[in-house]
N, C-alpha and C. Protein backbone atom coordinates (compact mmCIF):
# COMPACT_ATOMS: atom_id res chain seq x y z
N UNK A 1 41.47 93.90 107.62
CA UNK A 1 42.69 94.63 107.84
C UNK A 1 42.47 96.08 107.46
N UNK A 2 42.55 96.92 108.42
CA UNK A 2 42.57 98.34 107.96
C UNK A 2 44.21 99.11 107.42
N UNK A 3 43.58 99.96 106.54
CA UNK A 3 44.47 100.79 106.06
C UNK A 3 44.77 102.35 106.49
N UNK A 4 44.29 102.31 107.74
CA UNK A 4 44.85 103.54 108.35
C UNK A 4 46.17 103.68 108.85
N UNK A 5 46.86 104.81 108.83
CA UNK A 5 48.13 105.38 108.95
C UNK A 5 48.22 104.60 110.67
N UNK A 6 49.66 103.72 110.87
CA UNK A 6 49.66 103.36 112.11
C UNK A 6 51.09 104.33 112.64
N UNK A 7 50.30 104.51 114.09
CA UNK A 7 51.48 105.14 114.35
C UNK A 7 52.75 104.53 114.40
N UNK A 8 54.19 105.56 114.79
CA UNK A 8 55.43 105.20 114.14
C UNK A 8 55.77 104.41 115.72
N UNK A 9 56.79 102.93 115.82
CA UNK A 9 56.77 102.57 117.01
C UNK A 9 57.97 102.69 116.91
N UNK A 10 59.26 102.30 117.98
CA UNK A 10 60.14 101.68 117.86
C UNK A 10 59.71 100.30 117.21
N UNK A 11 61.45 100.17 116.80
CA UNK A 11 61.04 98.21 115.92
C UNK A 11 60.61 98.50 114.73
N UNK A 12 60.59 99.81 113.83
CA UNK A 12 59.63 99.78 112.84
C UNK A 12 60.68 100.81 111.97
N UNK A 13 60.56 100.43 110.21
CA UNK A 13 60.94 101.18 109.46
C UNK A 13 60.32 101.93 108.56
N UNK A 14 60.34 102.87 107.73
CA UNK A 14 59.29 103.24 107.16
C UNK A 14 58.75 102.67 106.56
N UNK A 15 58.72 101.23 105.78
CA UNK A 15 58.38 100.53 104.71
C UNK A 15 56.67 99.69 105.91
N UNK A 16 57.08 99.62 106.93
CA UNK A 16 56.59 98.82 107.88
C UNK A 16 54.69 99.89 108.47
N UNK A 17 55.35 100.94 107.86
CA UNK A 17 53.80 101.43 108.17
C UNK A 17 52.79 101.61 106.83
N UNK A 18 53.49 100.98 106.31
CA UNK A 18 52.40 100.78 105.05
C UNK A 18 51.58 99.17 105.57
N UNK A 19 50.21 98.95 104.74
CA UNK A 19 49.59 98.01 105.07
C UNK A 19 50.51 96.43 104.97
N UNK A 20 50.75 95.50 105.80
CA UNK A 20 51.50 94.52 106.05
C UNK A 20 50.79 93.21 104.59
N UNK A 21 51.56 93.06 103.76
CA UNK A 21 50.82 91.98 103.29
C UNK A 21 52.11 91.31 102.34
N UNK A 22 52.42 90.39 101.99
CA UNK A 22 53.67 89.51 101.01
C UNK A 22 53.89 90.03 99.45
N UNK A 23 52.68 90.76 99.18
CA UNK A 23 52.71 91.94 97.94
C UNK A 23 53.38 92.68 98.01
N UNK A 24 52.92 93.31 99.10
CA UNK A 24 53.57 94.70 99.97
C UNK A 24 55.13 94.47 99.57
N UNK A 25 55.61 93.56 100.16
CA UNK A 25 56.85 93.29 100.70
C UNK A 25 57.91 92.52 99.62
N UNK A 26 56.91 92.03 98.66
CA UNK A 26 57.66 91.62 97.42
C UNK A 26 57.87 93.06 96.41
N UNK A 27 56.38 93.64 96.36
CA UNK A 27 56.99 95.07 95.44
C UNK A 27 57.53 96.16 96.11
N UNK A 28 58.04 96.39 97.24
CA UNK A 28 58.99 97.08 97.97
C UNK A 28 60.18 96.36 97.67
N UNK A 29 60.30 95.02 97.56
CA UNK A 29 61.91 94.56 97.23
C UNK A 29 61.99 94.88 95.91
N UNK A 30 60.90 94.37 94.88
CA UNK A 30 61.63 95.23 93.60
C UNK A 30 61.81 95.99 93.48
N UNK A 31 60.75 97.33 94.03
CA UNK A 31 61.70 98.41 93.36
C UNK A 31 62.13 98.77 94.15
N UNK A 32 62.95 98.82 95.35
CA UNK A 32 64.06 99.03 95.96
C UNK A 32 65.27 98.78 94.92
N UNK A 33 65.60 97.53 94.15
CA UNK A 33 66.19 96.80 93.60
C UNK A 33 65.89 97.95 92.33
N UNK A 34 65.17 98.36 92.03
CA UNK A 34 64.83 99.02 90.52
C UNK A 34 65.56 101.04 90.87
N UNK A 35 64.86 101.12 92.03
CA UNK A 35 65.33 102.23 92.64
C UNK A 35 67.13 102.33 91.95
N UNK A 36 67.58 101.42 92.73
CA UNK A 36 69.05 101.43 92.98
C UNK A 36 69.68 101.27 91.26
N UNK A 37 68.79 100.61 90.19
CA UNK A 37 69.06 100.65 89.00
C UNK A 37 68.78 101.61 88.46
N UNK A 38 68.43 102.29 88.73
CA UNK A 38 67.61 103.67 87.72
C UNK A 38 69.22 104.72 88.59
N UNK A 39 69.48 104.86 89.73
CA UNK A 39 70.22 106.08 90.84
C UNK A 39 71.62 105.31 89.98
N UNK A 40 71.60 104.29 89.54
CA UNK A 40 73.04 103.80 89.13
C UNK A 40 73.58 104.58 87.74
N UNK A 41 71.91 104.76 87.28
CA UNK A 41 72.66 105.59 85.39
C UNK A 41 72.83 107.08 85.80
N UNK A 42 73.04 107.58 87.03
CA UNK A 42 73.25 108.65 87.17
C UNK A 42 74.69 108.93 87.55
N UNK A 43 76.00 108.98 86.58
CA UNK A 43 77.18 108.19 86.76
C UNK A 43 77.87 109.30 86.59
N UNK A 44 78.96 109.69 86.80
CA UNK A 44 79.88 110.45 86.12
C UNK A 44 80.80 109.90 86.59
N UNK A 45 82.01 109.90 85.34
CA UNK A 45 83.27 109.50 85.63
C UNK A 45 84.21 110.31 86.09
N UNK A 46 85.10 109.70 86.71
CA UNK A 46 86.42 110.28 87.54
C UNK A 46 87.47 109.59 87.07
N UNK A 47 88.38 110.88 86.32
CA UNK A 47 89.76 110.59 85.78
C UNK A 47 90.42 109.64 86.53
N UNK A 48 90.84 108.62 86.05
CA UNK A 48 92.04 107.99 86.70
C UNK A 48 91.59 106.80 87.32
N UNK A 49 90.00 106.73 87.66
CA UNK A 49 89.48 105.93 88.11
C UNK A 49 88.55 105.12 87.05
N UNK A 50 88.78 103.60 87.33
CA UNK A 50 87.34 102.73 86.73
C UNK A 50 85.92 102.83 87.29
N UNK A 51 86.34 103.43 88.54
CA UNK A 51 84.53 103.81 89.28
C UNK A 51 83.79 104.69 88.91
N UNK A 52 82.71 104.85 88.36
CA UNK A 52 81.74 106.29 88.49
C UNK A 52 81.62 106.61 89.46
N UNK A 53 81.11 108.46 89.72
CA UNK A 53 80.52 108.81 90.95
C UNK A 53 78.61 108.83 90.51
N UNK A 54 78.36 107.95 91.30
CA UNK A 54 76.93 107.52 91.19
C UNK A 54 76.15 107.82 92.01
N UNK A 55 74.74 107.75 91.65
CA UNK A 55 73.44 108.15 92.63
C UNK A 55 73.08 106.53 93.52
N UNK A 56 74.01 105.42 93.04
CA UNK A 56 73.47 103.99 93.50
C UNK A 56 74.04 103.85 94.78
N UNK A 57 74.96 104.70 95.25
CA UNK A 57 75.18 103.73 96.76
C UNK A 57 74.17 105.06 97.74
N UNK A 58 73.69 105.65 97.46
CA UNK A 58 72.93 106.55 98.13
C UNK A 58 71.79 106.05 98.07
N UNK A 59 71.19 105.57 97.12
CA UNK A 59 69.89 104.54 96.78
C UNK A 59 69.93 103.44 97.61
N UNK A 60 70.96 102.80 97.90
CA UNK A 60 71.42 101.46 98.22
C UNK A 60 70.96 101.42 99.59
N UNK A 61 71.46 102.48 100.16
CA UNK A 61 71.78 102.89 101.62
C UNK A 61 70.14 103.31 102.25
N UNK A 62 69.72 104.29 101.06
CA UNK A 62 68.31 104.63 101.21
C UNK A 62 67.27 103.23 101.11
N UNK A 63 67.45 102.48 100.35
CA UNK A 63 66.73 101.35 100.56
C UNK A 63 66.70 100.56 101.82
N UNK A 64 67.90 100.00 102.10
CA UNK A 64 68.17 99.42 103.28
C UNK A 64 67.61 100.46 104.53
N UNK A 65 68.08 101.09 104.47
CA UNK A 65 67.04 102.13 105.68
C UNK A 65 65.26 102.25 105.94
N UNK A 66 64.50 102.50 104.61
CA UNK A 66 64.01 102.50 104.27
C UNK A 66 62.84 101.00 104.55
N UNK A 67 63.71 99.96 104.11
CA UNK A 67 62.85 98.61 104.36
C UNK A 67 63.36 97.84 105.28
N UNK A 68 64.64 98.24 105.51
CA UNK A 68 64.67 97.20 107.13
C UNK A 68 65.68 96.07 106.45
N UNK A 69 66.54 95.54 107.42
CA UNK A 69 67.75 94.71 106.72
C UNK A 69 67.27 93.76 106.22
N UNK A 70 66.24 92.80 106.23
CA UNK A 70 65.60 91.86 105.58
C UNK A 70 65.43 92.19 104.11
N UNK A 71 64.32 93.04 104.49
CA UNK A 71 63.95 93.49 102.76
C UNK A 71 65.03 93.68 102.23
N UNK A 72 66.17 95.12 102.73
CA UNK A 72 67.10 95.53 102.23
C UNK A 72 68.13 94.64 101.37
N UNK A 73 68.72 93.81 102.12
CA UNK A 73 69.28 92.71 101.81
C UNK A 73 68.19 92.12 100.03
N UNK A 74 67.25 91.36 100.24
CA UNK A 74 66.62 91.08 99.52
C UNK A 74 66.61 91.70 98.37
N UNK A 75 66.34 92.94 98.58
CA UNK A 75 66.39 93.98 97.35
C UNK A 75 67.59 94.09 96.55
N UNK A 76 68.55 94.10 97.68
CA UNK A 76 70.05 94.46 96.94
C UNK A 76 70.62 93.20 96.31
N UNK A 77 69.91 92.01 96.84
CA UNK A 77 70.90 90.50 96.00
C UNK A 77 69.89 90.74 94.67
N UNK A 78 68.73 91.07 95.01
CA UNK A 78 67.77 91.07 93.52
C UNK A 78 68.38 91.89 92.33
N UNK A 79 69.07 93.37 92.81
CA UNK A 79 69.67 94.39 92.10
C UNK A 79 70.90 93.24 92.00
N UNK A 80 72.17 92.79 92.55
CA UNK A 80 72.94 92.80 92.18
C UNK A 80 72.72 90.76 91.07
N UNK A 81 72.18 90.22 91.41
CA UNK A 81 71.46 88.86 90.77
C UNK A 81 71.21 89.33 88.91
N UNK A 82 70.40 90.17 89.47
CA UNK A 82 69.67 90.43 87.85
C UNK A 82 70.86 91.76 87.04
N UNK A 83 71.83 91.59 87.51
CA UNK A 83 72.27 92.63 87.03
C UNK A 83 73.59 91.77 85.97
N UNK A 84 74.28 90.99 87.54
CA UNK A 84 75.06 89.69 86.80
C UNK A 84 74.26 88.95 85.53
N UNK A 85 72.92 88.69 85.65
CA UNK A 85 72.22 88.29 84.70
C UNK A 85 72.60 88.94 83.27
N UNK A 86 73.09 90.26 83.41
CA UNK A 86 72.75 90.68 81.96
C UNK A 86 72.10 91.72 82.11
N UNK A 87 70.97 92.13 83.05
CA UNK A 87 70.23 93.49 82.62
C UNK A 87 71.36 94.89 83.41
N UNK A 88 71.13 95.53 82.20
CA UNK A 88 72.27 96.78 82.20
C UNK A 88 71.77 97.92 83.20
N UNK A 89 72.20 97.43 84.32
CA UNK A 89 71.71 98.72 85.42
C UNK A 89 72.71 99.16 86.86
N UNK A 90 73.54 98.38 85.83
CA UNK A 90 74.89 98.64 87.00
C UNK A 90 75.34 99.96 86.55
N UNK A 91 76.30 100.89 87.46
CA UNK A 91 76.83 101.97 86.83
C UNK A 91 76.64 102.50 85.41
N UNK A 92 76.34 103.18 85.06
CA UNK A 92 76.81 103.43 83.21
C UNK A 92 76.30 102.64 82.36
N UNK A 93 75.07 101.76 82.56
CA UNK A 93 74.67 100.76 82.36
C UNK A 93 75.31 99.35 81.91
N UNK A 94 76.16 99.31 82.99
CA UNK A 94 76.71 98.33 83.11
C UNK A 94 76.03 96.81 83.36
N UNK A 95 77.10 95.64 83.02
CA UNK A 95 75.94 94.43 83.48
C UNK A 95 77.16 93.60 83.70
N UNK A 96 76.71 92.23 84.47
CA UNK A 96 77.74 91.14 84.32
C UNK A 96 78.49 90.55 84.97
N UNK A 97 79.62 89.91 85.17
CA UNK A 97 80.43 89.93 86.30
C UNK A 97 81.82 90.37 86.42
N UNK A 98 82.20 91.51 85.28
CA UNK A 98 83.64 91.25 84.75
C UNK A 98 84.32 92.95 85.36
N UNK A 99 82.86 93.25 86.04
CA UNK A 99 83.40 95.25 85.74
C UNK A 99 84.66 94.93 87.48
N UNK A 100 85.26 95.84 87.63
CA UNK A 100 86.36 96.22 88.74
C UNK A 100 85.25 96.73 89.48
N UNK A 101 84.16 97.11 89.51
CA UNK A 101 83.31 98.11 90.56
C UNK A 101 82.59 96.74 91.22
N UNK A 102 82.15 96.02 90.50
CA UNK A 102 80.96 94.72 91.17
C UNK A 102 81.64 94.66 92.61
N UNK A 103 82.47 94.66 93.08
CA UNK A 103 82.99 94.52 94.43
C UNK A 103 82.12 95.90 95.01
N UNK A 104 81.73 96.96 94.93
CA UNK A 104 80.90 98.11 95.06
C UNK A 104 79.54 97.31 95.83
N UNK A 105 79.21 96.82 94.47
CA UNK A 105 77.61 96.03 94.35
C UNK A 105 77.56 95.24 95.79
N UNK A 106 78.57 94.17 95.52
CA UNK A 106 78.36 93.29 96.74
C UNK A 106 78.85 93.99 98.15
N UNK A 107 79.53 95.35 98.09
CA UNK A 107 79.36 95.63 99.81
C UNK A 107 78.20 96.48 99.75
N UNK A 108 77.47 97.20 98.94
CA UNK A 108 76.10 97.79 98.91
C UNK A 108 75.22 96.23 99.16
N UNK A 109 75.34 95.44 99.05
CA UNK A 109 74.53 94.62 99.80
C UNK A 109 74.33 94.59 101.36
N UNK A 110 75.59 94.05 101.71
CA UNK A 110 75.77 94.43 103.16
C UNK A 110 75.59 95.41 103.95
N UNK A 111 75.74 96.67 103.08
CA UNK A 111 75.53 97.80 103.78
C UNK A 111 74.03 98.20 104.15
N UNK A 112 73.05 97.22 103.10
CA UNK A 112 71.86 98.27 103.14
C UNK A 112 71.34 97.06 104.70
N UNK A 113 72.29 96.09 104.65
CA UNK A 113 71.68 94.89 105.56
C UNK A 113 72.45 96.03 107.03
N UNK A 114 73.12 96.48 107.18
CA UNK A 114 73.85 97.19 108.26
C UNK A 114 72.91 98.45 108.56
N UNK A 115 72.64 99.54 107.50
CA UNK A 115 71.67 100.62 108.11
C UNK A 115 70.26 100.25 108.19
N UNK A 116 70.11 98.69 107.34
CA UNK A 116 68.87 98.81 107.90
C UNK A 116 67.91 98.11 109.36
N UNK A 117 69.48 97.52 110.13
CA UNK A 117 68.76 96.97 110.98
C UNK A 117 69.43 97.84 112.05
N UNK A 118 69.64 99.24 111.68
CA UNK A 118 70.44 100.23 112.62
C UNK A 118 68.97 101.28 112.22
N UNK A 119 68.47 101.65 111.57
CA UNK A 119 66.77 102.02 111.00
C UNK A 119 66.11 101.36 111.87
N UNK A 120 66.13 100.42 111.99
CA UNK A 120 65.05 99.26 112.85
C UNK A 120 65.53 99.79 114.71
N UNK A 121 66.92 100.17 114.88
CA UNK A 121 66.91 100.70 116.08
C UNK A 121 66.62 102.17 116.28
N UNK A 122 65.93 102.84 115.35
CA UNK A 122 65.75 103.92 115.76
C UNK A 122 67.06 105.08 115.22
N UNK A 123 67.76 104.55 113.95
CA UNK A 123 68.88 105.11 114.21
C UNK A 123 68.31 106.41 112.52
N UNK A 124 66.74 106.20 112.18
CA UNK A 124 66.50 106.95 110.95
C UNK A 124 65.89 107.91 111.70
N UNK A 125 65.65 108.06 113.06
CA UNK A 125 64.57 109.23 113.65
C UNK A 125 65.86 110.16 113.81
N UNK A 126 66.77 110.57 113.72
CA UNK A 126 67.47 111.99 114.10
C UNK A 126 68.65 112.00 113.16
N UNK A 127 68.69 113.38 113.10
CA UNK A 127 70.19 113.93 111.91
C UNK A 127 71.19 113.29 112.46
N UNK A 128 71.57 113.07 113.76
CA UNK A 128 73.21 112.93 113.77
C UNK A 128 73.33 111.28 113.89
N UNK A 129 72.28 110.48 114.27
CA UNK A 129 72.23 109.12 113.67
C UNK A 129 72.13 108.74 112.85
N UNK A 130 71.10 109.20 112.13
CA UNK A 130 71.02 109.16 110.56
C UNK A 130 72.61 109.05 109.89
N UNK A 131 73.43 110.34 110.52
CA UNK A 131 74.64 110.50 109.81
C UNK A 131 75.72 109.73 109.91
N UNK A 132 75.59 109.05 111.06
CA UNK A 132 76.08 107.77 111.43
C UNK A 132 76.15 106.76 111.11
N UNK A 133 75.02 106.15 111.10
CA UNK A 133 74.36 105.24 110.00
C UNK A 133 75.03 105.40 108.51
N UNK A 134 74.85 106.19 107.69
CA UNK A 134 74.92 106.36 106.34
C UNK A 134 76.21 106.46 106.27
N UNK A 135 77.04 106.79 107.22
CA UNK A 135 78.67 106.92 107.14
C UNK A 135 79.21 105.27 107.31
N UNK A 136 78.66 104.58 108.53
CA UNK A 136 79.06 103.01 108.68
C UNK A 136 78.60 102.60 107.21
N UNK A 137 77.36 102.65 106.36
CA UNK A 137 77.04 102.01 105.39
C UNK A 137 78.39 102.42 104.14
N UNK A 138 78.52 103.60 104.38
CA UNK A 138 79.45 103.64 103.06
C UNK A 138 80.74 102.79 103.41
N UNK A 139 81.31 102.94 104.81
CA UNK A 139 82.77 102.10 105.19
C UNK A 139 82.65 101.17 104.85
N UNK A 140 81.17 100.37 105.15
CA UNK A 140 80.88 98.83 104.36
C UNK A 140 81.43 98.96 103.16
N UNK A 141 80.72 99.31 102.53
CA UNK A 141 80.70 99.80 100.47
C UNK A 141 82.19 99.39 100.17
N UNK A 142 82.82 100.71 101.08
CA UNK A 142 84.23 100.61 100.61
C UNK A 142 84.94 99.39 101.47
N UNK A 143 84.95 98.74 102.35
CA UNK A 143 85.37 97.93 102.92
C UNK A 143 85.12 96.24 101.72
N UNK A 144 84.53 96.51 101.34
CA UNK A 144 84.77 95.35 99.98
C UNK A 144 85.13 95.97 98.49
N UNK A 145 84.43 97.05 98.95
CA UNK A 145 84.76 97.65 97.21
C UNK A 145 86.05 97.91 97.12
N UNK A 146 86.69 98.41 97.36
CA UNK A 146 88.14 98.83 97.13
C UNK A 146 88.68 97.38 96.95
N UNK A 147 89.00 96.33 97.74
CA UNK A 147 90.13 94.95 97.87
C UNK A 147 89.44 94.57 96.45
N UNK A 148 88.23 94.65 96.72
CA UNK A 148 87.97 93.82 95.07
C UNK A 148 88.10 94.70 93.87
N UNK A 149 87.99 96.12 93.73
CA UNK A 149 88.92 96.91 92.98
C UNK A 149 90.46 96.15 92.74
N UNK A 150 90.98 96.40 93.93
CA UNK A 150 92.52 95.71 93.45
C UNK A 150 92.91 94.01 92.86
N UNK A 151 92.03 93.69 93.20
CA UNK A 151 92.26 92.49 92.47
C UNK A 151 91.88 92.08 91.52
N UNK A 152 90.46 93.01 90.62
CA UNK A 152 90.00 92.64 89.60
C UNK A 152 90.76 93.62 88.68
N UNK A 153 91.50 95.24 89.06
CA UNK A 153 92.22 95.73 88.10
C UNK A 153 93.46 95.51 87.81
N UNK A 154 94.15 94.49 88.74
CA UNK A 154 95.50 94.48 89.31
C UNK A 154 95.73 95.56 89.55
N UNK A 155 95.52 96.21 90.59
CA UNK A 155 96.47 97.09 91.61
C UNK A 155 96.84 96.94 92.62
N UNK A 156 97.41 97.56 93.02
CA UNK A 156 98.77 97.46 94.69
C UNK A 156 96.98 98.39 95.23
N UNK A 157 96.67 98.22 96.70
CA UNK A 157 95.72 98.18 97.84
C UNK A 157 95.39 99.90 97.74
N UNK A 158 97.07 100.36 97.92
CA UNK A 158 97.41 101.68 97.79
C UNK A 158 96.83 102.54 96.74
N UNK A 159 96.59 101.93 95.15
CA UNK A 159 95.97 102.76 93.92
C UNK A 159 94.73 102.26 94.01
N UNK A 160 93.88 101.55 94.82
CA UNK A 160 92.61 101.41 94.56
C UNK A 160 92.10 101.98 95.33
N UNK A 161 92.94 101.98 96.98
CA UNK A 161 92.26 103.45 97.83
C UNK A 161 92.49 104.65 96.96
N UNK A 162 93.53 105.28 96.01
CA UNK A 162 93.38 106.42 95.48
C UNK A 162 92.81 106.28 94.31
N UNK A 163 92.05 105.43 94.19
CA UNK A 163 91.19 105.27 92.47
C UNK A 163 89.77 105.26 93.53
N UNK A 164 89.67 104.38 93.95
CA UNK A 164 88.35 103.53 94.51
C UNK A 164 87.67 104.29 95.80
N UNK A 165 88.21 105.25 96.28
CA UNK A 165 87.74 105.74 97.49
C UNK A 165 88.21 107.24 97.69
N UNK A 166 89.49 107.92 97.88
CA UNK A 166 89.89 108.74 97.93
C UNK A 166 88.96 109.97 96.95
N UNK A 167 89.03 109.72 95.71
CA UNK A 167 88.12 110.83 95.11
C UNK A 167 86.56 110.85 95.41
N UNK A 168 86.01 109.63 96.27
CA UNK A 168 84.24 109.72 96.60
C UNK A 168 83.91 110.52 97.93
N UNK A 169 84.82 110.68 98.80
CA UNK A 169 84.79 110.84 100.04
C UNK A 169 83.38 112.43 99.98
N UNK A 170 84.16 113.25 99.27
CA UNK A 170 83.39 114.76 99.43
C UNK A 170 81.91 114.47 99.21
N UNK A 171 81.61 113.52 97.98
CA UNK A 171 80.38 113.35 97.65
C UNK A 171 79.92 112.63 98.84
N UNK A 172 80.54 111.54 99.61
CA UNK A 172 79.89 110.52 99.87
C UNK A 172 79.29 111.70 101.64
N UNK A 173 80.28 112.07 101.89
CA UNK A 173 79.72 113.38 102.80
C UNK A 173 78.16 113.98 102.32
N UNK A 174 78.06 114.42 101.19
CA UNK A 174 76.76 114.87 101.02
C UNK A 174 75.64 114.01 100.98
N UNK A 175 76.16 113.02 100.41
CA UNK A 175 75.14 112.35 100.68
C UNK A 175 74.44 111.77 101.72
N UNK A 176 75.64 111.53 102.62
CA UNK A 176 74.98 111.45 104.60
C UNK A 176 74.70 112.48 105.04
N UNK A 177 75.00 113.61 104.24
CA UNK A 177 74.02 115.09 104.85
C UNK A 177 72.66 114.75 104.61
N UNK A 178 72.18 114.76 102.95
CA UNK A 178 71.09 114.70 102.39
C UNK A 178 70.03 113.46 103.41
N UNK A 179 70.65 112.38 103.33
CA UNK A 179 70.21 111.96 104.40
C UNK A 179 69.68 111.59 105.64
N UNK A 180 70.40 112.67 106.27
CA UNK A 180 70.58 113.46 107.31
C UNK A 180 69.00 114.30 107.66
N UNK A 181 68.67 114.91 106.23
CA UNK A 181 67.10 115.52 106.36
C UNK A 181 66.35 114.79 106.45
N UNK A 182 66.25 113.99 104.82
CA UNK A 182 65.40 113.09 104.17
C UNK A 182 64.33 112.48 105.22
N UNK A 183 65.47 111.17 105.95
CA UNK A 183 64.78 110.32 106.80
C UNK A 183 64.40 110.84 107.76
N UNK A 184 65.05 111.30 108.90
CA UNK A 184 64.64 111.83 110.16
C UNK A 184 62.83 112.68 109.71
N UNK A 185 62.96 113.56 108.36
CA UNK A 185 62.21 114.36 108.09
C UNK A 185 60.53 113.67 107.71
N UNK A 186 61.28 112.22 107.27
CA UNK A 186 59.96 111.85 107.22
C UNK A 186 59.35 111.15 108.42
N UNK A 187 60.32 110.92 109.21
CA UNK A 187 59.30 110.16 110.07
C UNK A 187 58.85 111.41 111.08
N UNK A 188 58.84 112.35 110.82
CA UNK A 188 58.65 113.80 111.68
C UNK A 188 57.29 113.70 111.19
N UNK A 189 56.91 113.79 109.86
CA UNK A 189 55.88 113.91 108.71
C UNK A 189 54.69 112.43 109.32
N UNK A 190 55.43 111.88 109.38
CA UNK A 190 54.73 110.15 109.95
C UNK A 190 54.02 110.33 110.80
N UNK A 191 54.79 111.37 112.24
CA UNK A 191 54.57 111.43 113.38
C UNK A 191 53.56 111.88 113.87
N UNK A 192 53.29 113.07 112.70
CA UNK A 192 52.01 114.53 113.11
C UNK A 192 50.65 113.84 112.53
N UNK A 193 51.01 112.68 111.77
CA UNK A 193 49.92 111.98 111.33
C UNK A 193 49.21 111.47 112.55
């Protein structure tokens, strides 16, 4: 098996032009999964809200892109598995099953399973797909995160969109900008190879 740079095809994510082997593909799921724990202690809180604004659903999103909805997926039940376990790498170093955000966790699962088999169509080669992509992944996020906000803080639907979503929006914009370079930029970098 050679280890030369293969070119970039359709059908393919970036994780996929590295050499193919079950190593490969097991230590790309951890630290995808480790990735997203380390981007999680990067937290700041927002008045009024139980959510941090975090570096983890940008990680989340970047993973799933990154390895393709299989892995992605994989990675993110591993992050959110070992986290319920006890190891403190949820938000703020959080752990467990009791926080109002874990509803976060479990649509960052789905989501990284959504951009990354939208990656797999070609949707990481250009800025305004890219931006697309990373925008559907966050609606995921919030499309579970918020209902399970309201039911694990008791709130009315109404204070967890203005706790749970309403104050992320500006960030969550930059971060489908940042995005926006990142990927497209590397497979530009892939390409000239």
């Amino acid at each position: 098996m050679s280890t030369a740079a293969v070119p970039a095809r359709t059908g393919q994510v970036l994780a996929d032009l590295l050499p193919s082997s079950r190593v490969r593909d097991v230590a790309l799921v951890a630290g995808g999964a480790v990735l997203v724990g380390v981007a999680a202690q990067i937290a700041v809180p927002v008045p009024g809200s139980p959510v941090p604004v975090t570096g983890q659903t940008f990680a989340a999103l970047l993973v799933g892109t990154s390895l393709g909805a299989r892995r992605g997926l994989l990675s993110l039940a591993l992050y959110a598995l070992v986290g319920m376990a006890g190891v403190p790498w949820f938000a703020e170093g959080g752990s467990g099953t009791g926080a109002p955000s874990l509803g976060y966790v479990f649509g960052m699962l789905l989501a990284a399973t959504v951009v990354g088999a939208l990656a797999r169509r070609g949707a990481d080669r250009s800025m305004l797909r890219m931006a697309g992509a990373m925008l559907l992944g966050e609606a995921v996020i919030y499309a579970v995160g918020v209902p399970y906000l309201a039911l694990a803080a008791d709130m009315s639907l109404t204070a967890a969109v203005a706790a749970g979503l309403t104050p992320f929006l500006i960030g969550d914009a930059l971060k489908a900008a940042l995005a926006m370079g990142v990927l497209p930029t590397a497979w530009k970098l892939v390409d000239k190879r």
